[in-house]
Protein backbone atom coordinates (compact mmCIF):
# COMPACT_ATOMS: atom_id res chain seq x y z
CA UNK A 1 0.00 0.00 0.00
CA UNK A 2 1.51 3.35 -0.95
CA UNK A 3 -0.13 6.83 -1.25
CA UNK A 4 -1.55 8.94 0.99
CA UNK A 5 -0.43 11.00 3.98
CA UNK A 6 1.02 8.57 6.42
CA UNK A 7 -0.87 5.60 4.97
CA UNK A 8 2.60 3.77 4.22
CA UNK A 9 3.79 4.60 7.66
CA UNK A 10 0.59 3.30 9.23
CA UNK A 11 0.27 0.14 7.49
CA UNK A 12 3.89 -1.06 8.23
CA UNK A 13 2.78 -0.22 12.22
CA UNK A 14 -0.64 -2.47 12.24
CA UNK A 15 1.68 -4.84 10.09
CA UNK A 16 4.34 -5.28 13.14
CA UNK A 17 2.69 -4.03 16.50
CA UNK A 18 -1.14 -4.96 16.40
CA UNK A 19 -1.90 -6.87 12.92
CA UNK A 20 -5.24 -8.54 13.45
CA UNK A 21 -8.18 -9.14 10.43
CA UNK A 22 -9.74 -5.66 12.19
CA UNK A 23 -7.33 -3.53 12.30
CA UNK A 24 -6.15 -4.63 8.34
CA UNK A 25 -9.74 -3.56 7.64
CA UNK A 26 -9.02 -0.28 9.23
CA UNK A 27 -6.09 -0.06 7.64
CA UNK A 28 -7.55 -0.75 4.17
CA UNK A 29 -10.71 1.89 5.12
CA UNK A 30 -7.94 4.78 5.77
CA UNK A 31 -6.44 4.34 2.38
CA UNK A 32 -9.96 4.44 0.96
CA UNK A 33 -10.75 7.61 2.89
CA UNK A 34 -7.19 9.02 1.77
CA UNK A 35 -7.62 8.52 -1.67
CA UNK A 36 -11.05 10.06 -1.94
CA UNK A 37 -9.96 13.24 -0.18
CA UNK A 38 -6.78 12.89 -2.92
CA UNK A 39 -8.92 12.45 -5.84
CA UNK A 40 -10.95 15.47 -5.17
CA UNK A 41 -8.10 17.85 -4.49
């Protein structure tokens, strides 16, 4: 996952510290959120 302010950063952190099927869906729903707040800049 690249893109995104932070979305990298934040994705490597659930990866190592707390991965779980949750927080990977929360992970996946911030990049969804970033993107649509990229895409209408």
């Amino acid at each position: 996952m690249t893109g995104g302010r932070g979305v990298g950063m934040k994705a490597e952190f659930h990866a190592q510290y707390v991965w779980s099927p949750f927080d990977l869906r929360l992970t996946i729903g911030d990049s969804a959120f970033d993107l649509r707040l990229i895409l209408k800049q």
